[in-house]
Protein backbone atom coordinates (compact mmCIF):
# COMPACT_ATOMS: atom_id res chain seq x y z
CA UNK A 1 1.81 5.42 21.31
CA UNK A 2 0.10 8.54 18.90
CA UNK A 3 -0.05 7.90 15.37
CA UNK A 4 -0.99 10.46 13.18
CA UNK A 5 -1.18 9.27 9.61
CA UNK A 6 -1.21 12.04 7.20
CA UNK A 7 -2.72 11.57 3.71
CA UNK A 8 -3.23 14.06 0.57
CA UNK A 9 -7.30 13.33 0.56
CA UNK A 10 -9.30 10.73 0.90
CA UNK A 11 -11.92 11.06 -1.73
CA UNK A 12 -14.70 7.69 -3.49
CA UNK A 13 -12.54 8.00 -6.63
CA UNK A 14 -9.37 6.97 -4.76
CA UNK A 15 -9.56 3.46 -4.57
CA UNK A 16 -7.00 1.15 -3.26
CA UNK A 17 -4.91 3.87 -1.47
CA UNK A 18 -8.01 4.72 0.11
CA UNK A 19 -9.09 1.40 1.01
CA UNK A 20 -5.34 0.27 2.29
CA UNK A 21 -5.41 3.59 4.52
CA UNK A 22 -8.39 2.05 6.38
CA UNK A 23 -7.32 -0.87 6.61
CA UNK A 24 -4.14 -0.02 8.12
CA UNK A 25 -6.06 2.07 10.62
CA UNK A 26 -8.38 -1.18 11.27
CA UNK A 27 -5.27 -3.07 11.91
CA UNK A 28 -4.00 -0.88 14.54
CA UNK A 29 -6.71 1.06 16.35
CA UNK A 30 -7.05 -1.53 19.15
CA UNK A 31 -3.38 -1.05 19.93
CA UNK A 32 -2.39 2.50 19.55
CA UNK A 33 -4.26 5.94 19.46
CA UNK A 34 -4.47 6.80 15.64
CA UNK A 35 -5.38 10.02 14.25
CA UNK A 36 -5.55 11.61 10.72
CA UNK A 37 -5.08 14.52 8.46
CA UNK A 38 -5.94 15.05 5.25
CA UNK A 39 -7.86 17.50 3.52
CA UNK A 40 -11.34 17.75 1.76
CA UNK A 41 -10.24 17.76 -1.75
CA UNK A 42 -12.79 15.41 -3.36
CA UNK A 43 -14.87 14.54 -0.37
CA UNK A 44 -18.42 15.55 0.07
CA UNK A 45 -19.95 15.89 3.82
CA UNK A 46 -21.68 12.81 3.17
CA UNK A 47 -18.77 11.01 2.36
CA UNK A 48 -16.55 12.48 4.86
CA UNK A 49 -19.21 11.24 7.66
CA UNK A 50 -19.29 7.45 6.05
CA UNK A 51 -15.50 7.49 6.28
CA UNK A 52 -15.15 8.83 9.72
CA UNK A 53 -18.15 6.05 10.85
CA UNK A 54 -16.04 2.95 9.13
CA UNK A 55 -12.89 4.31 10.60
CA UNK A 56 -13.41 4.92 14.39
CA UNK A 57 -10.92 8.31 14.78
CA UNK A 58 -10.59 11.35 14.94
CA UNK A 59 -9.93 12.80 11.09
CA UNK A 60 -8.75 16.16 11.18
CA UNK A 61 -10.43 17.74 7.28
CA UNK A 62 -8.54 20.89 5.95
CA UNK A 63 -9.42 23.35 3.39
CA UNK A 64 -6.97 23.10 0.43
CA UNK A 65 -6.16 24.78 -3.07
CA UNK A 66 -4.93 21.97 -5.70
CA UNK A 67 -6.21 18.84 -6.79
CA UNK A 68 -6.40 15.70 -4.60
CA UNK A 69 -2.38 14.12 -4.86
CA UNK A 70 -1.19 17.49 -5.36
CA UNK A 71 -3.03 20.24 -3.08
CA UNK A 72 -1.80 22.38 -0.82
CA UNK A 73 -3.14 22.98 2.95
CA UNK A 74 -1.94 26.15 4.84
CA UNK A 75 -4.33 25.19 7.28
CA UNK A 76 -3.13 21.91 7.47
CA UNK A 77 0.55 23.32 7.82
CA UNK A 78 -0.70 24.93 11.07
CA UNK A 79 -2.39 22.36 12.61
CA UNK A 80 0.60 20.45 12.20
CA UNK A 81 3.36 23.11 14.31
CA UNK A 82 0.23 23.64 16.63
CA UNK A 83 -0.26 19.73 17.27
CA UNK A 84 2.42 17.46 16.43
CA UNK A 85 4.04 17.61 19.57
CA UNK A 86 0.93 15.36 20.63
CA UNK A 87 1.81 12.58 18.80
CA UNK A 88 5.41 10.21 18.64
CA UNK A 89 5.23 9.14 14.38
CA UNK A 90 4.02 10.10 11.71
CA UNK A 91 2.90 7.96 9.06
CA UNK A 92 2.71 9.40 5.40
CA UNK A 93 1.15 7.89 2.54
CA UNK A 94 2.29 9.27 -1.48
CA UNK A 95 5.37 10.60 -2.49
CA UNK A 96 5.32 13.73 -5.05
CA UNK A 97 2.71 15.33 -2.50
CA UNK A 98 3.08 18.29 -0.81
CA UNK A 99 1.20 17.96 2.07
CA UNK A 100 3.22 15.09 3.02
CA UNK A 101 6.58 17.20 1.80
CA UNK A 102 5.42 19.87 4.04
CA UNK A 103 4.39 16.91 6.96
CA UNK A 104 8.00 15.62 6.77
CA UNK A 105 9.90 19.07 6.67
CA UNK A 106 7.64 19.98 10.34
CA UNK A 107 8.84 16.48 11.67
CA UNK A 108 12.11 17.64 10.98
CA UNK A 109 12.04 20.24 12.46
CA UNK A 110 10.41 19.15 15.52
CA UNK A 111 11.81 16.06 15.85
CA UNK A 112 9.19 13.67 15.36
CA UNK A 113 10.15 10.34 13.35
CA UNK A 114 8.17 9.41 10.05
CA UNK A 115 7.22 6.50 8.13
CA UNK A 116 6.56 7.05 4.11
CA UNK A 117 4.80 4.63 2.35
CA UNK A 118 5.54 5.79 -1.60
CA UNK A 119 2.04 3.60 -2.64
CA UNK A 120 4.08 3.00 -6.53
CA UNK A 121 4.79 6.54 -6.64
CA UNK A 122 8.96 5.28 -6.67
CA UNK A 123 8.31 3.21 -9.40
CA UNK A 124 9.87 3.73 -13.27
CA UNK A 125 6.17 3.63 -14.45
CA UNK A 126 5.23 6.29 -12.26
CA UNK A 127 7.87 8.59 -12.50
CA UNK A 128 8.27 8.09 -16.45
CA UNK A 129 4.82 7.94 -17.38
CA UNK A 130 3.14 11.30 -16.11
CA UNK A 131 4.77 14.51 -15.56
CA UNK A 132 8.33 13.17 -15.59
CA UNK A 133 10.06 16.34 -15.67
CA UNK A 134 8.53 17.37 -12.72
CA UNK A 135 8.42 14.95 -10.69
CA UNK A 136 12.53 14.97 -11.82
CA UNK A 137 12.82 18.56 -10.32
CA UNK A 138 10.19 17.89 -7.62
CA UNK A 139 12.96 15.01 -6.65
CA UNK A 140 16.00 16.42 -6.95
CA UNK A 141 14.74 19.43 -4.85
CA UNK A 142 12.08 18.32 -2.50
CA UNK A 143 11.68 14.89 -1.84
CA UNK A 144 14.66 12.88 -1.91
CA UNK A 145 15.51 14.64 1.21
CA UNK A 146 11.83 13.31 2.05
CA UNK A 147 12.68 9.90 1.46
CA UNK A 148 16.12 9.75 2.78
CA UNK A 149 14.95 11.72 6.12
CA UNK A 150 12.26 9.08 6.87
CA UNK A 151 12.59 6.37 9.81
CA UNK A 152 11.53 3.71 7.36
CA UNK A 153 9.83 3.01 4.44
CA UNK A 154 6.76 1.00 4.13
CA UNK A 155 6.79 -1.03 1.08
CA UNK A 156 3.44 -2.96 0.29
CA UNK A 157 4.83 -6.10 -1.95
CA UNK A 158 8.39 -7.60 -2.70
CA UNK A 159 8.29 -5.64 -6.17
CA UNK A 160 7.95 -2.35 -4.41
CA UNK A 161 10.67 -2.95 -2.27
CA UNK A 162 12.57 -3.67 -5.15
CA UNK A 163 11.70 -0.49 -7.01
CA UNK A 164 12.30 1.65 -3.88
CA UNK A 165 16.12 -0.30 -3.69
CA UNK A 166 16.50 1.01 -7.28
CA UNK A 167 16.31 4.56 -6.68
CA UNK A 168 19.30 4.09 -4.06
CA UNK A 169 16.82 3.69 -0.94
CA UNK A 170 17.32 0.24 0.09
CA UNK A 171 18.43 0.74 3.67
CA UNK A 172 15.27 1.48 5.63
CA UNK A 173 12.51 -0.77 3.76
CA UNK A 174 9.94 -2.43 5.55
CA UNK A 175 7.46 -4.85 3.58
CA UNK A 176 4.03 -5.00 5.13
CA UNK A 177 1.24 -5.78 2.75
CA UNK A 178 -2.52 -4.36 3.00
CA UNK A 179 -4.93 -6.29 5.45
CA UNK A 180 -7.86 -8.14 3.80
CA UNK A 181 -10.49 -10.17 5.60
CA UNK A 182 -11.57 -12.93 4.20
CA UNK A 183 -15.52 -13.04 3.39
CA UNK A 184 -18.57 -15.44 4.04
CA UNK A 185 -18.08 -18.95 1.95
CA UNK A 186 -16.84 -19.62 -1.51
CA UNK A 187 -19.81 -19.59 -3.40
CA UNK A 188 -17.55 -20.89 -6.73
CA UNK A 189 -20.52 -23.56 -7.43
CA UNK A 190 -21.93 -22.92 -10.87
CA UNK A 191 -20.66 -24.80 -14.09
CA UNK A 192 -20.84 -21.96 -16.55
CA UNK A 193 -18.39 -19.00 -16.30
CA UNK A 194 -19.59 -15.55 -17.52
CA UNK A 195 -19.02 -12.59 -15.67
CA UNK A 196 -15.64 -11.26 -16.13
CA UNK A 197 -15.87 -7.78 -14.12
CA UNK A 198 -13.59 -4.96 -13.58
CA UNK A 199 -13.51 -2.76 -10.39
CA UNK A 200 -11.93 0.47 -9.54
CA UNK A 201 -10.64 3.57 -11.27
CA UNK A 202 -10.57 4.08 -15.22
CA UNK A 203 -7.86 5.19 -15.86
CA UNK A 204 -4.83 4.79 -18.92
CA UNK A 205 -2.26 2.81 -15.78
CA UNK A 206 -5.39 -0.21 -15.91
CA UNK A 207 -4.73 -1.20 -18.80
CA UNK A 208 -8.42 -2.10 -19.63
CA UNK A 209 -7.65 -1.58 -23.59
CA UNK A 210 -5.79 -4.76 -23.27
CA UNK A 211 -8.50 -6.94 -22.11
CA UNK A 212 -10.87 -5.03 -24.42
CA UNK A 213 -9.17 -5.84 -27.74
CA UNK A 214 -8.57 -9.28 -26.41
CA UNK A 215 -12.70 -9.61 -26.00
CA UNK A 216 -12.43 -8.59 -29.85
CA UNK A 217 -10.13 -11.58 -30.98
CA UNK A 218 -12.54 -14.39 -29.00
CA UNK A 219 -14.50 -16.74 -31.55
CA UNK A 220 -17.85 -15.89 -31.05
CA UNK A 221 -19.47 -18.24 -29.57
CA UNK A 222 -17.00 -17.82 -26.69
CA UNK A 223 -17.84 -14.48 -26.86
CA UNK A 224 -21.19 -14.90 -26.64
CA UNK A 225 -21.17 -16.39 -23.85
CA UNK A 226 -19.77 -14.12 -21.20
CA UNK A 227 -20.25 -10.68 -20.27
CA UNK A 228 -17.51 -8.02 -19.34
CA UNK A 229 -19.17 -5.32 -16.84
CA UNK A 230 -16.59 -2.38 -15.57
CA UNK A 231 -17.35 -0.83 -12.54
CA UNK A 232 -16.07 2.76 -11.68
CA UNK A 233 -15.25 6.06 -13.25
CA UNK A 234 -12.09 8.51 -14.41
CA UNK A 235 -11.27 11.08 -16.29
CA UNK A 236 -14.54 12.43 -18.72
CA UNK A 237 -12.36 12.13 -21.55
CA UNK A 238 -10.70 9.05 -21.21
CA UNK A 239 -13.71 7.35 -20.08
CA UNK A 240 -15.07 8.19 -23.44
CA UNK A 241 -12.07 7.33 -25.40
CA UNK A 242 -12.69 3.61 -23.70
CA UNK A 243 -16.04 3.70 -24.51
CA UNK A 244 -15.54 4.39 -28.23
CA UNK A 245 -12.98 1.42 -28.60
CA UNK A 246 -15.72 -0.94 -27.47
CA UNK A 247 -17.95 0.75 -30.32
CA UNK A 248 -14.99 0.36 -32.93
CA UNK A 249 -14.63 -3.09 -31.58
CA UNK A 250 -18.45 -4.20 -31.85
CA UNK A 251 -18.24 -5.19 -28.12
CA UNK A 252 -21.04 -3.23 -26.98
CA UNK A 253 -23.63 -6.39 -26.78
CA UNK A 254 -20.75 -8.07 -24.33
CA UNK A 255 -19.13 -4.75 -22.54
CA UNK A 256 -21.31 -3.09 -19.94
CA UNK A 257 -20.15 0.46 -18.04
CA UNK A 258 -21.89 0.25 -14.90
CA UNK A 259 -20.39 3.43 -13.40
CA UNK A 260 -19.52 3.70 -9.73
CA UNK A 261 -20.47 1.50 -7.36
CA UNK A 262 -20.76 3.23 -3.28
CA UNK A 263 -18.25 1.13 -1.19
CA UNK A 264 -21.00 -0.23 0.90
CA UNK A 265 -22.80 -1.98 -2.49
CA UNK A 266 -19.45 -3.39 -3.36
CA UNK A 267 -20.71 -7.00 -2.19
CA UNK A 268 -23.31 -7.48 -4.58
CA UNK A 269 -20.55 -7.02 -7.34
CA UNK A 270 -18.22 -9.46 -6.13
CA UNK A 271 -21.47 -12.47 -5.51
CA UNK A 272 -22.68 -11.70 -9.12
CA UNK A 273 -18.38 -11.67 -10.26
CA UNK A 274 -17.24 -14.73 -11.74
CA UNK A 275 -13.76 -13.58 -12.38
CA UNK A 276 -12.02 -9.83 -11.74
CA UNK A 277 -9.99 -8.51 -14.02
CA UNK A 278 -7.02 -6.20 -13.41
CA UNK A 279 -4.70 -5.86 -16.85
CA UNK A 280 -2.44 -3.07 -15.31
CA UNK A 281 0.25 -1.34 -16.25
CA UNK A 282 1.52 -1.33 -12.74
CA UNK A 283 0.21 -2.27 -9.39
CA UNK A 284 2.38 -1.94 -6.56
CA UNK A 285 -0.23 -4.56 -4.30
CA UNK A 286 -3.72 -4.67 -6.29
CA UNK A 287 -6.67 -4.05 -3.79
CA UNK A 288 -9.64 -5.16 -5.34
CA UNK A 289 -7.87 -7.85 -6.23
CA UNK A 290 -7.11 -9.26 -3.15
CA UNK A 291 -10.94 -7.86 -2.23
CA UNK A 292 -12.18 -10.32 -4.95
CA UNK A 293 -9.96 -12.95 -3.52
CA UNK A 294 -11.09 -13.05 -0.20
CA UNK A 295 -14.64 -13.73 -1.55
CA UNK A 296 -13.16 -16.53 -3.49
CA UNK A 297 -13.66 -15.14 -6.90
CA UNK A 298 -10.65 -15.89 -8.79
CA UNK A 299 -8.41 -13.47 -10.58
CA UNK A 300 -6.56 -12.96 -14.34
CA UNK A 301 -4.13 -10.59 -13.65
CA UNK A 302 -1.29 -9.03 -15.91
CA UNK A 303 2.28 -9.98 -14.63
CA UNK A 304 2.88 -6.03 -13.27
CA UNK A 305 0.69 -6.70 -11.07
CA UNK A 306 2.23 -7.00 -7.72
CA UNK A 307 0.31 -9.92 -6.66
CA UNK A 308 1.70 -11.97 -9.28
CA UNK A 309 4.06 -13.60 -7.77
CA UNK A 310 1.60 -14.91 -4.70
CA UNK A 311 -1.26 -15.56 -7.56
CA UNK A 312 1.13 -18.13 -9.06
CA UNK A 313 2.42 -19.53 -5.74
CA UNK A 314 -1.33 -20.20 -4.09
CA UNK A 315 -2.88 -21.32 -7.78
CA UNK A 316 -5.70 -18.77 -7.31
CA UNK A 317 -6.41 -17.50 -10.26
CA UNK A 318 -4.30 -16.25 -14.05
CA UNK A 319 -1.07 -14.46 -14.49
CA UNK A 320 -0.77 -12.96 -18.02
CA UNK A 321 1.56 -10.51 -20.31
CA UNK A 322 -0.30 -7.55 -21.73
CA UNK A 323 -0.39 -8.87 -25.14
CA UNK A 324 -4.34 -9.08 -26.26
CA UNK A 325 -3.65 -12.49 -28.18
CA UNK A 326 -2.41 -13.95 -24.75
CA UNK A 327 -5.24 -12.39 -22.97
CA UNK A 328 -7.94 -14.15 -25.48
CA UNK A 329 -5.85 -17.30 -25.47
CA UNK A 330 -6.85 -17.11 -21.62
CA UNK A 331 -10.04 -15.87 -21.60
CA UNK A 332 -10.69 -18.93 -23.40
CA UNK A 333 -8.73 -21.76 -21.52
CA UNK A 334 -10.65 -20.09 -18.36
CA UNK A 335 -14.02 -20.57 -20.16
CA UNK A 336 -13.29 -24.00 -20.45
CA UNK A 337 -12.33 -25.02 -17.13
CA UNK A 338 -15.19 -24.35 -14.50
CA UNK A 339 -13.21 -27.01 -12.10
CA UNK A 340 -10.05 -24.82 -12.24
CA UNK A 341 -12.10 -22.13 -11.78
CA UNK A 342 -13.60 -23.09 -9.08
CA UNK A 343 -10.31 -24.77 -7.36
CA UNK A 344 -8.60 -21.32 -7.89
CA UNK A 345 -11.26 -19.49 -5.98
CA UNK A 346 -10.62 -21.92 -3.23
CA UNK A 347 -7.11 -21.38 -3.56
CA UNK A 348 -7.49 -17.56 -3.65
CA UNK A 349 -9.28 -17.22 -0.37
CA UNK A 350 -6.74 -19.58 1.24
CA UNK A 351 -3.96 -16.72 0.01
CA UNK A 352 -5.74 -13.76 1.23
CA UNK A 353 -5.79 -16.05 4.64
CA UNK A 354 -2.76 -16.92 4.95
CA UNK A 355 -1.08 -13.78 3.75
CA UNK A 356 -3.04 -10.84 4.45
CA UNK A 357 -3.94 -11.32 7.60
CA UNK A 358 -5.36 -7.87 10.19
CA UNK A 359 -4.24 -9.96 13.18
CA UNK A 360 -0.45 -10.29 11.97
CA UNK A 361 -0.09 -7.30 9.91
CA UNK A 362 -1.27 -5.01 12.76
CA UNK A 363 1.01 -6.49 15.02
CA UNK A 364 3.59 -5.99 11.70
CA UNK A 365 2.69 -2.25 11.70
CA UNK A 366 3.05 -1.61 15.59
CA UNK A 367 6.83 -3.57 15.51
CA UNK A 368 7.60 -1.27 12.59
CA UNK A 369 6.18 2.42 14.55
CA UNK A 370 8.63 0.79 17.56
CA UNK A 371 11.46 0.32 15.94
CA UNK A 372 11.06 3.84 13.61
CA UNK A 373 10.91 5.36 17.42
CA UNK A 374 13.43 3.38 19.15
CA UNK A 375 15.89 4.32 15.95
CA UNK A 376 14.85 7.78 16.24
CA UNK A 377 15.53 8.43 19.47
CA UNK A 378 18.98 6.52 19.55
């Protein structure tokens, strides 16, 4: 079987999607011939060349006009008519793109099944909270017919799946969450808990404020003793209006911005991490999450966070509101339990083990391509 997964870009700043994308090709590549497409919004040669080394196949990198989610490839149009007749799926990651639009209208056309996985683009958060009238239009026009034409839908968490059933496309959903592998050893051994870190994008859906203004309410001498480092980057301006509420909060003694880190240095973040951070607006899985889990560092995450549910069921780490008095009130029952602390890192790799495993979910993904074919061509 040829599998041809076909993604807007795949840039540093993209973060999870990125990161799921190769790990979906790392789950598969032993068992069926994988390409990709994308384009090279984003990506500098250097980069490209580190992805295509931790991948293992072929990437096919267009020229494009637009920005990352929402360029446009006429050379990636016709490599598609000129080559998709190689390949029996197509697997499509982001709604709202039109690279995938224009992917799915060519599979049509020639007949070739697809798989879409929407990656929370399906969700009320995401359609309501940036260009909603838009992404209305875009929709009613474009990509319901996107949706609705697919073989199946690949869903990364239970709450996904429930968001996609709300928007009347609850037929075809497939849940397969994102491989993680679990890391070396717990090293959960000290007694003292400081380093409360945050890694990935900065950007207003994180929902760092929250955890910022609940730094603010902690007595001091709680206060004093931790540190809260934030890895990554975003938007110029937004960055700064983050950095300017930890001024106007007299945080900057405690609140580090330690800009972003390559993937390959990721590591020494999660050994110095004593607990990751993710107070989100929405998450429809949580990567670094379950990346901080599988190296037994224990989580605090907001309850839209998809991994909620599992978080609570494995004991491996904090479920919270976003409400900054709830977030301090943790903050501090966290600082005062080191053996919870350490039991929920435990507990956290266990999860990532027994849930996220390449093995099963590769074996997940190839059931899913067979059956998307098999339904095709019946």
């Amino acid at each position: 079987m040829r599998i041809l997964h076909v993604v807007p870009a795949i840039d540093p700043s993209g973060g999870g999607p990125v990161r799921s994308l190769m790990a979906f090709i790392g789950a598969t590549r032993e068992m069926v011939d994988v390409e990709v497409l994308t384009t090279i919004s984003g990506s500098p040669r250097k980069w490209r060349r580190y992805v295509e080394r931790q991948v293992r196949v072929p990437i096919h990198w267009m020229p494009h006009m637009g920005r990352h989610s929402k360029n446009v490839s006429i050379p990636a149009v016709l490599w598609l008519y000129e080559n998709i007749s190689r390949f029996d799926l197509l697997h499509l990651h982001a709604c709202f793109s039109p690279i995938n639009t224009v992917a799915a209208g060519v599979s049509r056309r020639m007949r070739i099944p697809y798989i879409i996985r929407p990656l929370g683009t399906l969700s009320p958060y995401s359609i309501n909270s940036y260009h909603r009238t838009v992404k209305k239009i875009y929709w009613r026009f474009f990509e319901k017919r996107t949706v609705e034409g697919s073989a199946s839908i690949h869903a990364t968490s239970d709450m996904e799946s429930r968001e996609i059933g709300a928007v009347g496309m609850d037929t075809r959903i497939r849940k397969i969450p994102i491989p993680v592998d679990v890391v070396g050893n717990s090293n959960r051994q000290g007694t003292s808990i400081s380093n409360f870190v945050y890694l990935g994008r900065i950007h207003p859906k994180k929902g760092i404020e929250f955890f910022l203004r609940a730094l603010s309410k902690l007595d001091i001498n709680y206060l004093q003793s931790l540190k809260c480092r934030i890895y990554g980057n975003g938007d110029r301006r937004y960055v700064r209006s983050v950095e300017n509420l930890v001024h106007r909060l007299c945080l900057t003694d405690y609140v580090s911005f330690e800009g972003e880190v390559r993937w390959e240095a990721r590591e020494k973040v999660w050994k110095m991490a004593d607990v990751f951070f993710l107070t989100s607006h929405h998450e429809n899985f949580g990567v670094a999450a379950a990346e901080a889990m599988a190296r037994g560092v224990p989580i605090m995450i907001s309850d839209k966070v998809a991994l909620a549910v599992e978080v609570l069921t494995y004991d491996a780490g904090w479920v919270v509101p976003l409400d900054a008095d709830e977030i301090a009130s943790m903050i501090q029952d966290i600082i005062e339990k080191p053996k919870a602390w350490r039991r929920k890192g435990d507990n956290a790799r266990m999860l990532v083990q027994n849930q996220f495993d390449r093995g099963v979910i590769g074996e997940e993904l190839i059931s899913m391509y067979q059956n998307a074919q098999s339904a095709h061509a019946g």
